[in-house]
C-alpha atoms as a PDB file:
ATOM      1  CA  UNK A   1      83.373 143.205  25.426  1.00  0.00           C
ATOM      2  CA  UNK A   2      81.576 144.878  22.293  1.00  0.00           C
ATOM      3  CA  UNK A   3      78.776 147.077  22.348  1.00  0.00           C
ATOM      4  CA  UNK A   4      76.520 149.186  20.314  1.00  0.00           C
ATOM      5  CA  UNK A   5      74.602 152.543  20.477  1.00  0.00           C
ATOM      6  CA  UNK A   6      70.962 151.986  19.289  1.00  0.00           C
ATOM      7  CA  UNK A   7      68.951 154.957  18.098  1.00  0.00           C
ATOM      8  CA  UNK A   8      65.150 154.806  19.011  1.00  0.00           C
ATOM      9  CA  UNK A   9      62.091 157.320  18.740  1.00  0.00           C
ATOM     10  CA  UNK A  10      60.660 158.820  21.966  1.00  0.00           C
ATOM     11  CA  UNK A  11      58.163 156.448  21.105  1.00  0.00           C
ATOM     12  CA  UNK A  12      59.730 153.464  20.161  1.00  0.00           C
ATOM     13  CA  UNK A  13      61.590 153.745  23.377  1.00  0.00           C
ATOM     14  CA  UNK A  14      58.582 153.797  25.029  1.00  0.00           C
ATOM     15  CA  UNK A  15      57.626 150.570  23.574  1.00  0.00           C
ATOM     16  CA  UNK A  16      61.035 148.521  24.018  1.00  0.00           C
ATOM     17  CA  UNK A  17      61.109 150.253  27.567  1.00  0.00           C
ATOM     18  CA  UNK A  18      57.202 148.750  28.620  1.00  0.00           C
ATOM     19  CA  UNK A  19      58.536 145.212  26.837  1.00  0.00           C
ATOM     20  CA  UNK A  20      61.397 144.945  28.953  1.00  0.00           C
ATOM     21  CA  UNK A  21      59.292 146.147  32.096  1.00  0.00           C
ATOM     22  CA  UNK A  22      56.794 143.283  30.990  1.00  0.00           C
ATOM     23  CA  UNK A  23      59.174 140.817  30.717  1.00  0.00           C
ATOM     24  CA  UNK A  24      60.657 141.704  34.344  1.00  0.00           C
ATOM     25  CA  UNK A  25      64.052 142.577  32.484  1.00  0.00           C
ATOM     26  CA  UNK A  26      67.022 145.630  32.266  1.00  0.00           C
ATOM     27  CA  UNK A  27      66.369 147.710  29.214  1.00  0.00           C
ATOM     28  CA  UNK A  28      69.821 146.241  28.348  1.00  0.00           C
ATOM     29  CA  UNK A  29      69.106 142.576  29.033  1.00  0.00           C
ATOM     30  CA  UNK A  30      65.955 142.853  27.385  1.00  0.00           C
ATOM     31  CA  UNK A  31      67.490 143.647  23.843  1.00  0.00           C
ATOM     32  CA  UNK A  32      70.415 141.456  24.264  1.00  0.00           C
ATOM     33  CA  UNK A  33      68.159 138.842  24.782  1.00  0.00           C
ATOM     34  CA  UNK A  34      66.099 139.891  21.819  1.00  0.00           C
ATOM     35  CA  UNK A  35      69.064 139.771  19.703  1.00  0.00           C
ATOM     36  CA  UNK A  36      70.046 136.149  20.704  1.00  0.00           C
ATOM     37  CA  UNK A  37      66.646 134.884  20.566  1.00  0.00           C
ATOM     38  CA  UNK A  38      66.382 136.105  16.976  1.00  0.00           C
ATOM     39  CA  UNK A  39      69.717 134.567  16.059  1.00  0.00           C
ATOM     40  CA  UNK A  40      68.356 131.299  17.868  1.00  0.00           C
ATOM     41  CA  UNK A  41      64.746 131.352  16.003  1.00  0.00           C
ATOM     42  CA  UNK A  42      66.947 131.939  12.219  1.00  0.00           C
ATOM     43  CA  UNK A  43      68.859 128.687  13.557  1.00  0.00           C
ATOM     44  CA  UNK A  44      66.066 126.515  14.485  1.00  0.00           C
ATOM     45  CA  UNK A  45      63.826 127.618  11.058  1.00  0.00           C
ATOM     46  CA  UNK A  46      66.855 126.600   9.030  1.00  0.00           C
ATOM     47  CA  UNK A  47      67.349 122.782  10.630  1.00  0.00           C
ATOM     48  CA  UNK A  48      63.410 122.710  10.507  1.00  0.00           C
ATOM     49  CA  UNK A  49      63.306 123.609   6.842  1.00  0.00           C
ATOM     50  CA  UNK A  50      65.939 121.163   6.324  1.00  0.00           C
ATOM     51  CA  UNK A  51      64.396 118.349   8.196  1.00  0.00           C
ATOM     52  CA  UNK A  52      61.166 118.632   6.432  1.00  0.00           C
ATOM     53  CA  UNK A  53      63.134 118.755   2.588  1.00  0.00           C
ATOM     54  CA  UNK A  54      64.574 115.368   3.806  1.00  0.00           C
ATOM     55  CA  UNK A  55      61.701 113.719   5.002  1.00  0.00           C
ATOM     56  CA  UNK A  56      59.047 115.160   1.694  1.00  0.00           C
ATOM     57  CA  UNK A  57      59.570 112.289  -0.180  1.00  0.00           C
ATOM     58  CA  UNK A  58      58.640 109.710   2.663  1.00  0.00           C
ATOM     59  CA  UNK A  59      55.678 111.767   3.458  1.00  0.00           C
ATOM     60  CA  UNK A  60      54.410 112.116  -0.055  1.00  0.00           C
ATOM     61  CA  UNK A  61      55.187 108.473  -0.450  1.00  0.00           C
ATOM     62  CA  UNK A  62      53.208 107.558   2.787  1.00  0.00           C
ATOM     63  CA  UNK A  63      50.076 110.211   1.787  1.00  0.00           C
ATOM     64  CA  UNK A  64      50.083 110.451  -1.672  1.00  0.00           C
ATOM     65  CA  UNK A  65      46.318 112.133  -1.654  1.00  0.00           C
ATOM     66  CA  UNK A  66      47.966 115.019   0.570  1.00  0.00           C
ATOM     67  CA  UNK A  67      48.511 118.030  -1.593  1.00  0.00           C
ATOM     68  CA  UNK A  68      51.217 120.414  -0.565  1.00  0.00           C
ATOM     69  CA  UNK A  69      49.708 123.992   0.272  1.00  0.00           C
ATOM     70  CA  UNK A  70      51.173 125.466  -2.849  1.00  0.00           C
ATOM     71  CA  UNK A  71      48.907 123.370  -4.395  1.00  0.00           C
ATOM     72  CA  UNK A  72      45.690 123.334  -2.984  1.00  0.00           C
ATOM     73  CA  UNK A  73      44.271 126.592  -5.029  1.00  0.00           C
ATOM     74  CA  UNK A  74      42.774 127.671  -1.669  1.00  0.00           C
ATOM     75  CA  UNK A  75      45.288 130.151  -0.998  1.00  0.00           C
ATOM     76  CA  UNK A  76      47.376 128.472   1.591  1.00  0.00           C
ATOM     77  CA  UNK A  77      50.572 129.702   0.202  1.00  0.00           C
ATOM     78  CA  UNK A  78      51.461 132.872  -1.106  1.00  0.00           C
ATOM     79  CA  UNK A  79      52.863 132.710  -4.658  1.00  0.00           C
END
């Protein structure tokens, strides 16, 4: 099975070490999870992102007064 060496600060380590600890998890468990839960939260944004470029037009058809954030002018979205 693969593995990796991870380099951390005495204080870094400290962190990941009392995030692990919080979450009731192995140092080791604890980052593999946070590895797969990042790959899993890229995956899910993506399909959202899609959904929501396939359903814009039936939304802006079905609230055409509803301006998208990027055009609001109240800051919503960063430019």
């Amino acid at each position: 099975m693969p593995s990796l060496n991870v380099s951390f600060s005495d204080e870094e380590m400290e962190g990941v070490r009392a995030a692990a600890t919080a979450e009731g998890k192995s140092l080791k468990q604890y980052l593999h999870d946070l590895g797969v839960r990042e790959m899993h939260r890229k995956r899910f944004v993506a399909g959202a992102a899609a959904w929501a470029d396939r359903l814009r037009d039936e939304f802006d058809e079905a609230f055409p007064d509803e301006l998208p954030p990027s055009r609001r002018g109240d800051g919503a979205a960063a430019a």
